[in-house]
C-alpha atoms as a PDB file:
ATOM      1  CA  UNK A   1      -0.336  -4.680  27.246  1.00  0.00           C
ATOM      2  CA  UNK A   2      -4.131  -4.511  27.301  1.00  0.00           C
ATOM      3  CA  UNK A   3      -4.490  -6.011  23.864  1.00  0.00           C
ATOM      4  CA  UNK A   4      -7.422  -8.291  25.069  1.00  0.00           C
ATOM      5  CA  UNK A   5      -8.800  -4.916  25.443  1.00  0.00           C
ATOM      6  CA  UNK A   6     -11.909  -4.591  23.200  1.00  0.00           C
ATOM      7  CA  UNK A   7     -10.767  -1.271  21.129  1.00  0.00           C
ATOM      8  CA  UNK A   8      -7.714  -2.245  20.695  1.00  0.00           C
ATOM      9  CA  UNK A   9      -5.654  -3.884  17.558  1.00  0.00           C
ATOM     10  CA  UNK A  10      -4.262  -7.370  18.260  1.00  0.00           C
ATOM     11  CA  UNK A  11      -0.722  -7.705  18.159  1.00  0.00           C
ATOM     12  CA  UNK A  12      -0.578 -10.160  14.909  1.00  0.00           C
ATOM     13  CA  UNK A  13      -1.885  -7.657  12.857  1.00  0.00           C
ATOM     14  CA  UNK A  14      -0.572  -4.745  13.900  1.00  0.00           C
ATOM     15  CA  UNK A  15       3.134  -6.208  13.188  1.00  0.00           C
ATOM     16  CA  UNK A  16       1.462  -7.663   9.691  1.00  0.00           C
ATOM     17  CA  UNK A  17       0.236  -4.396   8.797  1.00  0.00           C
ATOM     18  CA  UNK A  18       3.367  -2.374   9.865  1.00  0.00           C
ATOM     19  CA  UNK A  19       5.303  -5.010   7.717  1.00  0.00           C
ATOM     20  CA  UNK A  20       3.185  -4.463   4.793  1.00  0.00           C
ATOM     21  CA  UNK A  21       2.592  -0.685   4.877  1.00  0.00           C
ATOM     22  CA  UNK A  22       4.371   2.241   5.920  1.00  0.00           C
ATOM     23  CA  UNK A  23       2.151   3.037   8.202  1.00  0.00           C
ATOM     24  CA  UNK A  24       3.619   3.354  11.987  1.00  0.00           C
ATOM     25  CA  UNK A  25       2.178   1.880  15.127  1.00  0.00           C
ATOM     26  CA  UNK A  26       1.075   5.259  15.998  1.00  0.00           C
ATOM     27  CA  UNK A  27      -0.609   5.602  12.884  1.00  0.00           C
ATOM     28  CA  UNK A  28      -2.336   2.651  12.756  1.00  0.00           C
ATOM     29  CA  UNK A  29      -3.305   2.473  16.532  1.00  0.00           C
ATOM     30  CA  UNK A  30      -4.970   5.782  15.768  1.00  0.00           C
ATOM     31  CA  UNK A  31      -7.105   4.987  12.412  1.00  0.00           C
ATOM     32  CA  UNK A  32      -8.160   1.599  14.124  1.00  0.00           C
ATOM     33  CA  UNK A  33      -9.832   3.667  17.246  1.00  0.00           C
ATOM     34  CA  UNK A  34     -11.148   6.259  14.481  1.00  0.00           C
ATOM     35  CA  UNK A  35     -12.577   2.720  12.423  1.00  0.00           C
ATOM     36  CA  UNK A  36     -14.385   1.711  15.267  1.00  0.00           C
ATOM     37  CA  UNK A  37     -16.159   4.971  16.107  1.00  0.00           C
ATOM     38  CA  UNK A  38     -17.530   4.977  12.273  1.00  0.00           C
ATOM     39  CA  UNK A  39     -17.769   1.289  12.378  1.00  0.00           C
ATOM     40  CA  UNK A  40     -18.624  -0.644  15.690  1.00  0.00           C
ATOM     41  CA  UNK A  41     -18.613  -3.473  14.066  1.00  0.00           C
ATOM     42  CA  UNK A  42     -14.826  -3.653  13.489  1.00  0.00           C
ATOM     43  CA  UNK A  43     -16.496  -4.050   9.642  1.00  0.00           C
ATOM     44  CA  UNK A  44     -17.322  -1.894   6.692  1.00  0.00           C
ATOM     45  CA  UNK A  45     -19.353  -1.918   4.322  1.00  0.00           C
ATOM     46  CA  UNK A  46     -19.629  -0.769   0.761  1.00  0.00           C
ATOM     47  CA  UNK A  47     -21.488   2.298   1.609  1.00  0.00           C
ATOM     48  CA  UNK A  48     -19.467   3.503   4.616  1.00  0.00           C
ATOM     49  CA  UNK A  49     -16.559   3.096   2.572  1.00  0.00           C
ATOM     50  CA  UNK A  50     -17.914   5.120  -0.148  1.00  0.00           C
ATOM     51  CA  UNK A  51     -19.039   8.058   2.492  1.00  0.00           C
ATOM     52  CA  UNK A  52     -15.243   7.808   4.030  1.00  0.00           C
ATOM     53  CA  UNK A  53     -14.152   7.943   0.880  1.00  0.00           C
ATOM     54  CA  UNK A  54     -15.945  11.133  -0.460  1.00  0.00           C
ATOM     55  CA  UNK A  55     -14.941  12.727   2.455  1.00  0.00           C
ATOM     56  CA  UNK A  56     -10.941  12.754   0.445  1.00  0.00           C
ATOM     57  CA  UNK A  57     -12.971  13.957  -2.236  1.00  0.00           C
ATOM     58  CA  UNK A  58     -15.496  16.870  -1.143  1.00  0.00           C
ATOM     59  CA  UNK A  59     -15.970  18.685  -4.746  1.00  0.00           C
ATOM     60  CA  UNK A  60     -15.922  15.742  -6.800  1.00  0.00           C
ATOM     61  CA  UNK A  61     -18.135  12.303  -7.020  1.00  0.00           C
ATOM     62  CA  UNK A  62     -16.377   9.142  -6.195  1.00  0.00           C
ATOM     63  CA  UNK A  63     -18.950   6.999  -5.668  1.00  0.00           C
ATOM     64  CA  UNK A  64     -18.221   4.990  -8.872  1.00  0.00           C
ATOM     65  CA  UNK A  65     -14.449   4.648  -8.208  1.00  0.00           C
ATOM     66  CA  UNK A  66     -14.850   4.383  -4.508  1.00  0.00           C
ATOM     67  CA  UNK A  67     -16.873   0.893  -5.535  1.00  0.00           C
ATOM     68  CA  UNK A  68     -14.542  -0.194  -7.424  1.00  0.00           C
ATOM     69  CA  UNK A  69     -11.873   0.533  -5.338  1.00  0.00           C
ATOM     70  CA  UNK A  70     -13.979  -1.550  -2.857  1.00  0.00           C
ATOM     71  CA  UNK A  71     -14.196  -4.753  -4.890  1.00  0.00           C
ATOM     72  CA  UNK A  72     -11.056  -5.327  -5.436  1.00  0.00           C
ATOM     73  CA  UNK A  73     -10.279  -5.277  -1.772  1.00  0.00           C
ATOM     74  CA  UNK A  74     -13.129  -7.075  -0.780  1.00  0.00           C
ATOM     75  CA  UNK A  75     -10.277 -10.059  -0.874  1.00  0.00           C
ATOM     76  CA  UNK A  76     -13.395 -12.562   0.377  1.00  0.00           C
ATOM     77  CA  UNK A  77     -16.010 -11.164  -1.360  1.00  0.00           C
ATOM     78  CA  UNK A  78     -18.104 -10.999   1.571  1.00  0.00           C
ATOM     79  CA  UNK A  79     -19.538  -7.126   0.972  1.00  0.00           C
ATOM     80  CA  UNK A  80     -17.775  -6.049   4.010  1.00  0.00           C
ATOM     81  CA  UNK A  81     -13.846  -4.991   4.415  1.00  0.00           C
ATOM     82  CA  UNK A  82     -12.175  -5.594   8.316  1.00  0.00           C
ATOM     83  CA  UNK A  83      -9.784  -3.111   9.474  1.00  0.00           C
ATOM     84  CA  UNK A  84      -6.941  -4.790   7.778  1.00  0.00           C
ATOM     85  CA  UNK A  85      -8.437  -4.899   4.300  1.00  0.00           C
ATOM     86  CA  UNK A  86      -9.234  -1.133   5.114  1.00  0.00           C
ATOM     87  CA  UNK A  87      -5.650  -0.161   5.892  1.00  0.00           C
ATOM     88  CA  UNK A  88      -4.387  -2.467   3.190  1.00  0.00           C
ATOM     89  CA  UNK A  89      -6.710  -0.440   0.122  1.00  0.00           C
ATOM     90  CA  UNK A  90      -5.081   3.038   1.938  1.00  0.00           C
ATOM     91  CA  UNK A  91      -1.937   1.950   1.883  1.00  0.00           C
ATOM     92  CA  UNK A  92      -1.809   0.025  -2.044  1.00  0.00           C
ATOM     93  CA  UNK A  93      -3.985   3.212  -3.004  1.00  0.00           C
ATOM     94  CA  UNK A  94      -1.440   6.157  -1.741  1.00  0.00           C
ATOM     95  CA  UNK A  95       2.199   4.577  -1.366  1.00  0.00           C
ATOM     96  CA  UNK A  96       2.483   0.948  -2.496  1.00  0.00           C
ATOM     97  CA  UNK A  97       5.253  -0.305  -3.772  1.00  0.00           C
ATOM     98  CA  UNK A  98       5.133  -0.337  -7.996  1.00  0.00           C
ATOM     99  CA  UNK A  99       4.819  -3.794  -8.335  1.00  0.00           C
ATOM    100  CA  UNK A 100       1.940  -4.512  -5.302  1.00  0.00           C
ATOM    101  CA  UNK A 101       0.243  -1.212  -7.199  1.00  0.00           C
ATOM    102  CA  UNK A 102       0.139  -2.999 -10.183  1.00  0.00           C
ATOM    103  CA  UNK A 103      -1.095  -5.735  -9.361  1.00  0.00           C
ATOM    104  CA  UNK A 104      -3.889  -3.919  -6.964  1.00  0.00           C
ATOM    105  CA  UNK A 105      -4.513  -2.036 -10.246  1.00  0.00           C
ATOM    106  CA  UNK A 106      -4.997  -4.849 -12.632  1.00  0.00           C
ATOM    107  CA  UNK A 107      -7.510  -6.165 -10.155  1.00  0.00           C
ATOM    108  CA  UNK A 108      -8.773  -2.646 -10.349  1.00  0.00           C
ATOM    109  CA  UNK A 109     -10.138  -2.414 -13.851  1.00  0.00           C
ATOM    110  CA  UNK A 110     -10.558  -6.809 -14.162  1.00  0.00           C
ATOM    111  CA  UNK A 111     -13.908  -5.545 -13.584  1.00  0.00           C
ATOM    112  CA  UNK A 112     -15.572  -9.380 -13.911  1.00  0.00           C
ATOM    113  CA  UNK A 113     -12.784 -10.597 -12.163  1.00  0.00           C
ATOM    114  CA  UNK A 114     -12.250 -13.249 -14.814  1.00  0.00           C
ATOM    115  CA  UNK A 115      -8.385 -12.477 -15.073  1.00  0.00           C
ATOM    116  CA  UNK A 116      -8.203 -10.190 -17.849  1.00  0.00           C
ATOM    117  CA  UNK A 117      -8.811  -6.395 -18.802  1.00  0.00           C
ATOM    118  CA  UNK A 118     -11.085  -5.846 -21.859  1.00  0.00           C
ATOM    119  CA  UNK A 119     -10.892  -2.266 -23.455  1.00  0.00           C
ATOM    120  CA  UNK A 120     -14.915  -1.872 -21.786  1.00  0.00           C
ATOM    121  CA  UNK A 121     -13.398  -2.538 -18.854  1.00  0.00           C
ATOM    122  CA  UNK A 122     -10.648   0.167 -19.442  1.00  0.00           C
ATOM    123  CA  UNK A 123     -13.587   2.517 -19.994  1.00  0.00           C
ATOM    124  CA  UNK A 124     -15.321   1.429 -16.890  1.00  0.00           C
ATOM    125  CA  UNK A 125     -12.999   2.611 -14.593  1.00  0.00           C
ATOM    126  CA  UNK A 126     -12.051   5.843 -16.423  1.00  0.00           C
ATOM    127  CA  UNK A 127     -15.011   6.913 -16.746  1.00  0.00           C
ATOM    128  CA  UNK A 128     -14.980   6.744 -12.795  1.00  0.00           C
ATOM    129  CA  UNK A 129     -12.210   8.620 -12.596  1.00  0.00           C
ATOM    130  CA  UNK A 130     -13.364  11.363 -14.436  1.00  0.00           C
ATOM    131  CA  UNK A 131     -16.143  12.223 -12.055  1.00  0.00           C
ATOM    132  CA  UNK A 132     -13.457  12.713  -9.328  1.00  0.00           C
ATOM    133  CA  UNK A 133     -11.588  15.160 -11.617  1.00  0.00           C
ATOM    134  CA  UNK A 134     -12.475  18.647 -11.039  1.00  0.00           C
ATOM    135  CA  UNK A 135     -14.091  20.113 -13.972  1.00  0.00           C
ATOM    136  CA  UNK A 136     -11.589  23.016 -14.298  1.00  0.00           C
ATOM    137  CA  UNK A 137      -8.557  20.392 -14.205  1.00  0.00           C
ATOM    138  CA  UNK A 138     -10.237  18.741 -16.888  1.00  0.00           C
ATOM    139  CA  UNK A 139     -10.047  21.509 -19.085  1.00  0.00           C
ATOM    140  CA  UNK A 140      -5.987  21.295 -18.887  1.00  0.00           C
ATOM    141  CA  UNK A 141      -5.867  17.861 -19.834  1.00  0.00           C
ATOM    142  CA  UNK A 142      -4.256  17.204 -23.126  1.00  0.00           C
ATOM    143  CA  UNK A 143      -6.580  16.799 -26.464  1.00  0.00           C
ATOM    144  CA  UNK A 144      -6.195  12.926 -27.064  1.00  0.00           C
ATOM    145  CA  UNK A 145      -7.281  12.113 -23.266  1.00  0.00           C
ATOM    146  CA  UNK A 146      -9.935  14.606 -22.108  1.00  0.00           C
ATOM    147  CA  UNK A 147     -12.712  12.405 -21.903  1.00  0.00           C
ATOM    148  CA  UNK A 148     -12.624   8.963 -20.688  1.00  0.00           C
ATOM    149  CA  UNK A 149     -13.444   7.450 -24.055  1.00  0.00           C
ATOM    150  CA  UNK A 150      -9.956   8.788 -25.278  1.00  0.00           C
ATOM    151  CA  UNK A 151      -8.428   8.408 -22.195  1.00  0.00           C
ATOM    152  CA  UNK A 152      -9.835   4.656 -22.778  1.00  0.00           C
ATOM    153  CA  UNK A 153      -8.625   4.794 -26.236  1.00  0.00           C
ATOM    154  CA  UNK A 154      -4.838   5.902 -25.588  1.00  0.00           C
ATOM    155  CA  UNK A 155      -4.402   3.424 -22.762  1.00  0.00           C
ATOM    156  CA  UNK A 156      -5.237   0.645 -25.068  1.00  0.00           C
ATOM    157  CA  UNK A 157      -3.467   1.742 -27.892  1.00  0.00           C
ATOM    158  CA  UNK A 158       0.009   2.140 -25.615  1.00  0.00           C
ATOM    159  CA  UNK A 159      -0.579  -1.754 -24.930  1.00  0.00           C
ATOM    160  CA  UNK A 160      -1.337  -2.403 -28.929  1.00  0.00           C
ATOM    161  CA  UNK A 161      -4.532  -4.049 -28.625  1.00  0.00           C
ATOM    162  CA  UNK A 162      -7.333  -5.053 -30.984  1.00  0.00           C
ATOM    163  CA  UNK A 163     -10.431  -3.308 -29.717  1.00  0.00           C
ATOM    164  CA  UNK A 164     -11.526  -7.407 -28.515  1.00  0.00           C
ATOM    165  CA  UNK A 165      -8.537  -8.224 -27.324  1.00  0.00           C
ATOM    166  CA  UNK A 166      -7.548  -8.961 -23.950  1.00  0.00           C
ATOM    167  CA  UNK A 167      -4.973  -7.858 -21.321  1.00  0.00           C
ATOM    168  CA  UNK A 168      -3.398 -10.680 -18.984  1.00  0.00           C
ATOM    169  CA  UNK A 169      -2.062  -9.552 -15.920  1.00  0.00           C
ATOM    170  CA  UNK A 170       2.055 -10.571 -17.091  1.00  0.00           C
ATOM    171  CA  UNK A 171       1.305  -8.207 -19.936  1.00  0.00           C
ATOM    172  CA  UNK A 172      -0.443  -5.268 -17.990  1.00  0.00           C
ATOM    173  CA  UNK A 173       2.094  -4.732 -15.503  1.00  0.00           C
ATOM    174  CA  UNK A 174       5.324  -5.244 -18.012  1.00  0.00           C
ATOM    175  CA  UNK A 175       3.865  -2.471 -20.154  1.00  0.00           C
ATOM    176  CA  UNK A 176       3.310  -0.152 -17.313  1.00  0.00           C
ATOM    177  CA  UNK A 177       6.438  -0.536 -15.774  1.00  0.00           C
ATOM    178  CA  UNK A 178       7.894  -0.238 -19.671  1.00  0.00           C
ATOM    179  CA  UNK A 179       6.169   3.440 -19.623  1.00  0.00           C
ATOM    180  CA  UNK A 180       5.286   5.857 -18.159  1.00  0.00           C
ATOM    181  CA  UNK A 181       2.965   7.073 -19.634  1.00  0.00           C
ATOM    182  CA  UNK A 182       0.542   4.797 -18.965  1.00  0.00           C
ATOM    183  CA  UNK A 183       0.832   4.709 -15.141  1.00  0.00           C
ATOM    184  CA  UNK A 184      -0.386   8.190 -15.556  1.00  0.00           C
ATOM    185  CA  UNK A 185      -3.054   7.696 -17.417  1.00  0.00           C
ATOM    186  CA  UNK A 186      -4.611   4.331 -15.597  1.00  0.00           C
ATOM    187  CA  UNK A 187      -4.693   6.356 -12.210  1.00  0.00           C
ATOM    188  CA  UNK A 188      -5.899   9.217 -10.209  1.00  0.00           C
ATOM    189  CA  UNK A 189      -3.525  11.551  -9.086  1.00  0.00           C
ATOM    190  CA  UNK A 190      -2.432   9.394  -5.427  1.00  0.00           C
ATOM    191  CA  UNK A 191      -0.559  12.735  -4.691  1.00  0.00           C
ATOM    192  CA  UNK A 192      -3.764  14.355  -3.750  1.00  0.00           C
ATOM    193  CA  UNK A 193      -4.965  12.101  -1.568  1.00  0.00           C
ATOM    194  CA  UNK A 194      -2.249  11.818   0.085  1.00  0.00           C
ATOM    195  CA  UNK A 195      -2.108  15.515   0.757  1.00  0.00           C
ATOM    196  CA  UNK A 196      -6.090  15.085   1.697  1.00  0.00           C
ATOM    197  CA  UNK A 197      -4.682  12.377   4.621  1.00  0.00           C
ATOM    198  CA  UNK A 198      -2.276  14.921   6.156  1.00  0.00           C
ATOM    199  CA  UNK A 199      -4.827  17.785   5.929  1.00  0.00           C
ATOM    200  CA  UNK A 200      -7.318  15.717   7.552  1.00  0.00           C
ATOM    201  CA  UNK A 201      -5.188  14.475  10.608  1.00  0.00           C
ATOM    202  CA  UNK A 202      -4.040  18.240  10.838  1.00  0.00           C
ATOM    203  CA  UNK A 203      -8.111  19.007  11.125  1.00  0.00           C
ATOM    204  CA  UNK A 204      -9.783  15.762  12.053  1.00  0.00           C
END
């Protein structure tokens, strides 16, 4: 079928990723031949994920997430994401299933990636978040979480930590499936990137 094809995405991981995501073939076909016109290399790195990524974001700056976002896919650590770590950080990012989120999450904010969440960490990745909220939406945010510091502050104090304690990975993703509230708080809105995607395949 013209798989041996330079261009084209090789039949394993096609059926991995449609297994894995809920991305179609059609879908995926497409973003692949879109991934090698920004990337030749069939690789990308830290920086052209960061410009891909700012291109969901155009009146915010999310450099600092976008990075971190980029570690923790980086599953090898090698500076450099292939097309199916790409499509794998879209998909855990905008419609993963609770459980894989969490655990894409946790990695998320283990900042040192020593298996635990420390309340700096917490405030690491906040903080990130904040510079891709639009000032104006800021301004609506509730009292106790309208800077990242008490953002920080109320996400730690939903788990009932010490300010040195640590989070395990058992314990983060029990108490966020136990509430809520805290998904809320530990991410940024997937809803509008998600309407971002289907804007931009309406106006590539």
């Amino acid at each position: 079928m013209g798989n041996s094809k330079s261009g084209a995405l090789s039949k394993e991981i096609l059926e991995e990723l449609q297994l894995n995501t809920k991305f179609t073939e059609e879908e995926l076909c497409a973003w692949y031949q879109s991934f090698l016109k920004e990337c030749p290399s069939g690789r990308i790195t830290r920086q052209e994920f960061q410009s891909i990524y700012a291109k969901f974001f155009p009146d915010s700056d999310p450099k600092a997430y976008a990075e971190h976002v980029f570690r923790s896919f980086d599953a090898n650590s090698d500076g450099t994401l292939d097309f199916k770590e790409y499509v794998i950080a879209l998909h855990m990012t905008t419609a993963g299933k609770p459980n894989q989120k969490l655990e894409w999450a946790f990695s998320l904010y283990d900042v040192d990636g020593n298996g635990a969440i420390s309340k700096n960490e917490v405030l690491e990745i906040v903080m990130a978040i904040f510079k891709m909220i639009n000032p104006e939406d800021v301004k609506h945010l509730p009292d106790d979480e309208n800077t990242p510091e008490k953002r920080a502050e109320k996400i730690w104090g939903f788990f009932g930590k010490k300010d040195d304690d640590k989070l395990t990975e058992e314990e983060f993703i029990e108490g966020t499936l136990a509430n809520k509230e805290i998904l809320r708080l530990i991410q940024f809105e997937p809803q509008k990137v998600k309407e971002r995607l289907k804007e931009k395949e309406k106006n590539p």
